[in-house]
Each structure stands twice: as structure tokens, then as C-alpha cells.
PDB file of N, CA and C in Angstrom:
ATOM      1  N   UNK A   1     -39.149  81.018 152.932  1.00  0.00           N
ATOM      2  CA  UNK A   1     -39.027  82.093 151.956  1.00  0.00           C
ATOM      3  C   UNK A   1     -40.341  82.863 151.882  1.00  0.00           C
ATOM      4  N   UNK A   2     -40.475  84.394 151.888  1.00  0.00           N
ATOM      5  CA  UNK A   2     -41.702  84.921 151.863  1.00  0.00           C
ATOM      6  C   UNK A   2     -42.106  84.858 150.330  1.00  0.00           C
ATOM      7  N   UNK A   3     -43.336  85.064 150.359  1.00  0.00           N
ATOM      8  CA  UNK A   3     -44.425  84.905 149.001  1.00  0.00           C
ATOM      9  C   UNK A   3     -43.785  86.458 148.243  1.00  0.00           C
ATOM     10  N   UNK A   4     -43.875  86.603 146.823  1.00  0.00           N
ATOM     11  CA  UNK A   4     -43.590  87.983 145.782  1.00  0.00           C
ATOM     12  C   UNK A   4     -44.737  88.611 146.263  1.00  0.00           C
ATOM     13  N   UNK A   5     -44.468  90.092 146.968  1.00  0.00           N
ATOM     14  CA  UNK A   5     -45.375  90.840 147.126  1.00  0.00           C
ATOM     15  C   UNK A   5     -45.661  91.937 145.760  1.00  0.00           C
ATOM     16  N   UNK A   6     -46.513  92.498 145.680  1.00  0.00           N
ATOM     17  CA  UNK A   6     -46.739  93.656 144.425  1.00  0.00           C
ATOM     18  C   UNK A   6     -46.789  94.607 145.062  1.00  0.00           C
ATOM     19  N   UNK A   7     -46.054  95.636 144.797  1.00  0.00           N
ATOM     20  CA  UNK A   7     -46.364  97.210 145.011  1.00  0.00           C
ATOM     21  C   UNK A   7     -46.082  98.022 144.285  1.00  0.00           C
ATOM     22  N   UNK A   8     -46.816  99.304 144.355  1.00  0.00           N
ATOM     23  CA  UNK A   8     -47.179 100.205 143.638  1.00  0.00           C
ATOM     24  C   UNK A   8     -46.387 101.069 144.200  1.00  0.00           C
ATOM     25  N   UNK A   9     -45.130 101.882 143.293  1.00  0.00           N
ATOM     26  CA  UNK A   9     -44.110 102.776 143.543  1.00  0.00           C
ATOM     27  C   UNK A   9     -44.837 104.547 143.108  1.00  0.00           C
ATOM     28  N   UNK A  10     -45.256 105.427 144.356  1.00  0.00           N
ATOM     29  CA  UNK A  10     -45.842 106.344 144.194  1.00  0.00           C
ATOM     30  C   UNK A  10     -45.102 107.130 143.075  1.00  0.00           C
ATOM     31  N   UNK A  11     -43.468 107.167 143.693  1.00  0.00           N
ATOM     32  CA  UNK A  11     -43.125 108.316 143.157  1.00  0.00           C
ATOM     33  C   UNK A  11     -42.813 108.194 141.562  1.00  0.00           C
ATOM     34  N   UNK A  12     -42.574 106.739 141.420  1.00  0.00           N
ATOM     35  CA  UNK A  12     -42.160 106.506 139.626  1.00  0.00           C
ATOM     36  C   UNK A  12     -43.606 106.281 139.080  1.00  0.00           C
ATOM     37  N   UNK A  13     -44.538 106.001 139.545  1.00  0.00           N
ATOM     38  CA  UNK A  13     -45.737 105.741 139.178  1.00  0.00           C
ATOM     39  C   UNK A  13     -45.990 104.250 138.428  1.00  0.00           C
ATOM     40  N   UNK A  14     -45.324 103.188 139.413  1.00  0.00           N
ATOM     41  CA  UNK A  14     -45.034 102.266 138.324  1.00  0.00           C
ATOM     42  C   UNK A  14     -45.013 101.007 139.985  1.00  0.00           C
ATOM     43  N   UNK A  15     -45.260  99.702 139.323  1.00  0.00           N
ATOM     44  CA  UNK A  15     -45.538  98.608 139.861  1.00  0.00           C
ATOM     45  C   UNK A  15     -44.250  97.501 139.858  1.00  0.00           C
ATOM     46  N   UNK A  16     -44.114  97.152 140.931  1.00  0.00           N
ATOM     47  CA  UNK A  16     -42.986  96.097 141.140  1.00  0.00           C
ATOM     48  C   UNK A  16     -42.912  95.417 141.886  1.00  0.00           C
ATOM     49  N   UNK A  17     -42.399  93.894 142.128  1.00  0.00           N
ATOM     50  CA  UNK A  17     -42.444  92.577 142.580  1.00  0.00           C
ATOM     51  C   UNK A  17     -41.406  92.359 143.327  1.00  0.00           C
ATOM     52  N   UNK A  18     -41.570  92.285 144.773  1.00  0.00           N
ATOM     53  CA  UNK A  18     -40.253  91.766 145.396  1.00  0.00           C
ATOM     54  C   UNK A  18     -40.972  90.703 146.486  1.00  0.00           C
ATOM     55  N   UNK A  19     -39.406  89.631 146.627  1.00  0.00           N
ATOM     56  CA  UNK A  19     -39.607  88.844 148.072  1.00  0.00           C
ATOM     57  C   UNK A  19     -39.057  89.643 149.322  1.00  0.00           C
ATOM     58  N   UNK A  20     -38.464  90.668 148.828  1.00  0.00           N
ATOM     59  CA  UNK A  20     -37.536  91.344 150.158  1.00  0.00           C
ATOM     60  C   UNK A  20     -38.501  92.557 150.557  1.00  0.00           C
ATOM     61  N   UNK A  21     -39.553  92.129 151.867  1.00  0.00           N
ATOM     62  CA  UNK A  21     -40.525  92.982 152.232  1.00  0.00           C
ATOM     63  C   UNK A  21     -40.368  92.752 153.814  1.00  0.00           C
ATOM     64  N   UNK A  22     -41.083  93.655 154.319  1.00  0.00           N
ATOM     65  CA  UNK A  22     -41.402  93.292 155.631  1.00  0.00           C
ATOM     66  C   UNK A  22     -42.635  94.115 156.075  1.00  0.00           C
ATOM     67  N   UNK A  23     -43.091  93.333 158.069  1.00  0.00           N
ATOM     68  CA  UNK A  23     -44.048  94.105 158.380  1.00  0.00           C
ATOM     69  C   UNK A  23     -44.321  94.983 159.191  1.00  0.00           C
ATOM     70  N   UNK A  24     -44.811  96.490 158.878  1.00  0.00           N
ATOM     71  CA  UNK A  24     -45.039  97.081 160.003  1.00  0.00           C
ATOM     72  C   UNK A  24     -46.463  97.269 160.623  1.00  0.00           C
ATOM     73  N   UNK A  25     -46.226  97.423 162.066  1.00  0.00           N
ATOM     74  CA  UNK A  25     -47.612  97.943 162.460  1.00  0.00           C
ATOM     75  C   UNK A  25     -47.675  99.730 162.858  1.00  0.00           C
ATOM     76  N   UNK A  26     -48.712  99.809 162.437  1.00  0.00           N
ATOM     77  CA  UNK A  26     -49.050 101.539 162.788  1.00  0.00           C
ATOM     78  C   UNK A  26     -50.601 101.463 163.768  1.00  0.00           C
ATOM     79  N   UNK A  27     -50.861 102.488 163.986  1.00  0.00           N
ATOM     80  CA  UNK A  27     -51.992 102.834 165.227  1.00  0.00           C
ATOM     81  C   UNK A  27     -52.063 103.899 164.662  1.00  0.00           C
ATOM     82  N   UNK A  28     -53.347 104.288 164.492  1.00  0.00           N
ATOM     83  CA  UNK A  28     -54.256 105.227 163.810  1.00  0.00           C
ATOM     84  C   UNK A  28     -55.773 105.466 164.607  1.00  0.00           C
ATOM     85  N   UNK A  29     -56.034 106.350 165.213  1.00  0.00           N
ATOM     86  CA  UNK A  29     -57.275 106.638 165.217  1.00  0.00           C
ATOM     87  C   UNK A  29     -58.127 105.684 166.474  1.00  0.00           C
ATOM     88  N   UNK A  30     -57.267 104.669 166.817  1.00  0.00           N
ATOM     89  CA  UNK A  30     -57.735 103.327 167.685  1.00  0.00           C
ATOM     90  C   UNK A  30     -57.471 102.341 167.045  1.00  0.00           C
ATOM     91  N   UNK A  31     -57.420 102.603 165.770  1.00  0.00           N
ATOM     92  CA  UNK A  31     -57.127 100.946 164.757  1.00  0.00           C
ATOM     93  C   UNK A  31     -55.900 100.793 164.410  1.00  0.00           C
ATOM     94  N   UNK A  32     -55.622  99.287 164.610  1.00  0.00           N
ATOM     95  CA  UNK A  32     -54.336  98.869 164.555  1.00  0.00           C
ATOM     96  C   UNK A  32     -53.784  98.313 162.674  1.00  0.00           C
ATOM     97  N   UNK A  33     -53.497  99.445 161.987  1.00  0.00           N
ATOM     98  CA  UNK A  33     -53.026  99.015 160.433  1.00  0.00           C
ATOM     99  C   UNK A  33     -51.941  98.257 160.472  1.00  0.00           C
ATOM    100  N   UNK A  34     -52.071  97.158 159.295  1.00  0.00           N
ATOM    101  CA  UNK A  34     -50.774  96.449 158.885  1.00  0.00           C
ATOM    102  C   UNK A  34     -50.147  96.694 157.834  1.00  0.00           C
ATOM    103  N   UNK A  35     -49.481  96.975 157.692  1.00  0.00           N
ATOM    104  CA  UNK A  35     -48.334  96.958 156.347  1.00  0.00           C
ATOM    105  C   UNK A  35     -46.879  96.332 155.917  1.00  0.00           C
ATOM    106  N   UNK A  36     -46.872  96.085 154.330  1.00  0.00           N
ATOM    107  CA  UNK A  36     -45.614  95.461 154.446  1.00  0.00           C
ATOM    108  C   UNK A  36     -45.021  96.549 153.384  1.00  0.00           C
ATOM    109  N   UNK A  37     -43.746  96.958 153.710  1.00  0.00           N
ATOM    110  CA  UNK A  37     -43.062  97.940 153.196  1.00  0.00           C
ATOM    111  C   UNK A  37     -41.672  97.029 152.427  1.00  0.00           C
ATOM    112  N   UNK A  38     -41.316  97.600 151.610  1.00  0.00           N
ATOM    113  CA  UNK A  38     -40.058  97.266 150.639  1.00  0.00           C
ATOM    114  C   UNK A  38     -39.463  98.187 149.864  1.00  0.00           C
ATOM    115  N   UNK A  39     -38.551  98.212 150.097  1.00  0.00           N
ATOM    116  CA  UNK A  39     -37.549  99.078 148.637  1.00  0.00           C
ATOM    117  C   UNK A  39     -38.054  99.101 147.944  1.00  0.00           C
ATOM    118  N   UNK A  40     -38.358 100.414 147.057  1.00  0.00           N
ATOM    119  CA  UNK A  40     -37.803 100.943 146.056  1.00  0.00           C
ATOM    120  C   UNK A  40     -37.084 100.205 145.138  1.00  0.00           C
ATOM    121  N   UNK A  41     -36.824  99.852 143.889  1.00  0.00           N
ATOM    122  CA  UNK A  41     -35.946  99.408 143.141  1.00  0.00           C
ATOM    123  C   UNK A  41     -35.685 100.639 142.157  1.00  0.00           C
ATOM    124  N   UNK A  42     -36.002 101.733 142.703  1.00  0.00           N
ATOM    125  CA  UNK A  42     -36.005 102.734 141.392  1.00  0.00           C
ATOM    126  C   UNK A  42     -35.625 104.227 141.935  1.00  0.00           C
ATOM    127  N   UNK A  43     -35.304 103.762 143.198  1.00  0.00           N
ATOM    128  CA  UNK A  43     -34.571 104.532 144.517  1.00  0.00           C
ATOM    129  C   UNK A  43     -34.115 104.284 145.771  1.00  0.00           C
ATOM    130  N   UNK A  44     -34.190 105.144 146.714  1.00  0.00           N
ATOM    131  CA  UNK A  44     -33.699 104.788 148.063  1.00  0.00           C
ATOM    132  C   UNK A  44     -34.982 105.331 148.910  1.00  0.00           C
ATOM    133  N   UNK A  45     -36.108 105.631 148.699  1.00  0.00           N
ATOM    134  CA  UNK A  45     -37.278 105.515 149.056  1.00  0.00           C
ATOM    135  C   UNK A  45     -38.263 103.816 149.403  1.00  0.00           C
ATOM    136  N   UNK A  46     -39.215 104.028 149.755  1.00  0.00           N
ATOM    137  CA  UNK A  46     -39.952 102.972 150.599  1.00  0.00           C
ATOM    138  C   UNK A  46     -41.371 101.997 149.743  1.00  0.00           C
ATOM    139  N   UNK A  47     -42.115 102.085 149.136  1.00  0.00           N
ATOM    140  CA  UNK A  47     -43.030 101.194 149.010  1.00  0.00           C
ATOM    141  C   UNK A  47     -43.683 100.790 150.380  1.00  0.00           C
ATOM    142  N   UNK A  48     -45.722 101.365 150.252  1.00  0.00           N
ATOM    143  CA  UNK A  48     -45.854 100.608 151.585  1.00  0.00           C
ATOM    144  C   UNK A  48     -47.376 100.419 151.310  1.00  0.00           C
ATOM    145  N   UNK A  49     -47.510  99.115 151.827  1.00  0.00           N
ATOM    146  CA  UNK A  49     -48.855  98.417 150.791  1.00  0.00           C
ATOM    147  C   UNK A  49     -49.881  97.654 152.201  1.00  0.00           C
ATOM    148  N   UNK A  50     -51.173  97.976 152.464  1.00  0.00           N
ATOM    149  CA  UNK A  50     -51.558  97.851 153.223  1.00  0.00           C
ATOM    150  C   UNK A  50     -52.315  95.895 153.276  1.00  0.00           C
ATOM    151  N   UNK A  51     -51.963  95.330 154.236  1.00  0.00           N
ATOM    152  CA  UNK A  51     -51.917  94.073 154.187  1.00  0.00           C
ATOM    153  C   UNK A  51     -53.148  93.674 155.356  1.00  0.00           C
ATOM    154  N   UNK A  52     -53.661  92.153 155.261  1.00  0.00           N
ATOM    155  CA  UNK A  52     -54.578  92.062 156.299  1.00  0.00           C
ATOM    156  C   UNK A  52     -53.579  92.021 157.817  1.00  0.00           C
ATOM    157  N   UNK A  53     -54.636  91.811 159.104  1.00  0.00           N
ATOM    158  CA  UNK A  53     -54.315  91.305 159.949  1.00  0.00           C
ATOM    159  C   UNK A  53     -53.996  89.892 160.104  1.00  0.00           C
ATOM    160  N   UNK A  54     -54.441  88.362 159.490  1.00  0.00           N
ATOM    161  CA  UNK A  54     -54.125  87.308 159.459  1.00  0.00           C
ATOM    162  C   UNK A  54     -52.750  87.514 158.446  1.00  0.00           C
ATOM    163  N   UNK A  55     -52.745  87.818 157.038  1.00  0.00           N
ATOM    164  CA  UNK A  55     -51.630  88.115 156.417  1.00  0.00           C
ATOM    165  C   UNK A  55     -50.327  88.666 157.163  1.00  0.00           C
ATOM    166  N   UNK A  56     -50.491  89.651 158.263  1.00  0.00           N
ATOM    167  CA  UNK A  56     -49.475  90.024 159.021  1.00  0.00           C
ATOM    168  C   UNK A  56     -48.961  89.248 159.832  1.00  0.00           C
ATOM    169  N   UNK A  57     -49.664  88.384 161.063  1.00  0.00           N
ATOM    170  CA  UNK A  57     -49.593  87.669 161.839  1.00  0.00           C
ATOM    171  C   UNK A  57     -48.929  86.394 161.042  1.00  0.00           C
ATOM    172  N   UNK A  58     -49.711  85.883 159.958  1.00  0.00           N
ATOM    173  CA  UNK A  58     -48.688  84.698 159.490  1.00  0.00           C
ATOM    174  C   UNK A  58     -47.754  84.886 158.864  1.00  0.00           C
ATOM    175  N   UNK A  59     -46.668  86.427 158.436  1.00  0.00           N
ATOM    176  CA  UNK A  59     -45.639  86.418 157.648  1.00  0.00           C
ATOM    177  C   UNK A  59     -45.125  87.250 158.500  1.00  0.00           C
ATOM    178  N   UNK A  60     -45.610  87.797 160.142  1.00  0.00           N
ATOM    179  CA  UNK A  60     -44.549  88.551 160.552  1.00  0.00           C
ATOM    180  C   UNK A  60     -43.448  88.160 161.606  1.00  0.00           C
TER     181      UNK A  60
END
């Protein structure tokens, strides 16, 4: 079971707790970012919260 992640919902301006997340990787600039993205509970929009590299690797 994954750990309750926290994220911060831009567009409601408001904070919320889910286990249902996942991870993406992006490439930027030469550097490789991690993120774990999740629903919205307050739409059909995204949540996307920038995570380490060990954090990615052990939950992805």
C-alpha cells in the first residue's frame, strides 16, 4: 500500500491527502525531475508535487 501523500490543489487553493498517487518523470534543462501526481478531489484536474529521486525509485 503506498504512504498518504499531501498536496497542494493550485486551482482550489487548498490541501489534500491521498494514497491514490503516482510517479512521473520529466527532463528539464538536463535534469531529471520526479513527481508524484494525483487527482484532484475537487475536480477532474491533476495535483503535482515534486518528490526526491530515492522517494521515486522506492515507490515507483
Amino acid at each position: 500500500m503506498k504512504e498518504p501523500l499531501e498536496f497542494y490543489d493550485v486551482k482550489t487553493r487548498s490541501k489534500f491527502t491521498t494514497t491514490e498517487w503516482r510517479i512521473e518523470t520529466k527532463e528539464a534543462k538536463g535534469t531529471v525531475r520526479y513527481f508524484a501526481v494525483a487527482k484532484s478531489p475537487a475536480g477532474t484536474h491533476e495535483a503535482w508535487r515534486i518528490v526526491s529521486a530515492d522517494f521515486a525509485k522506492a515507490n515507483g
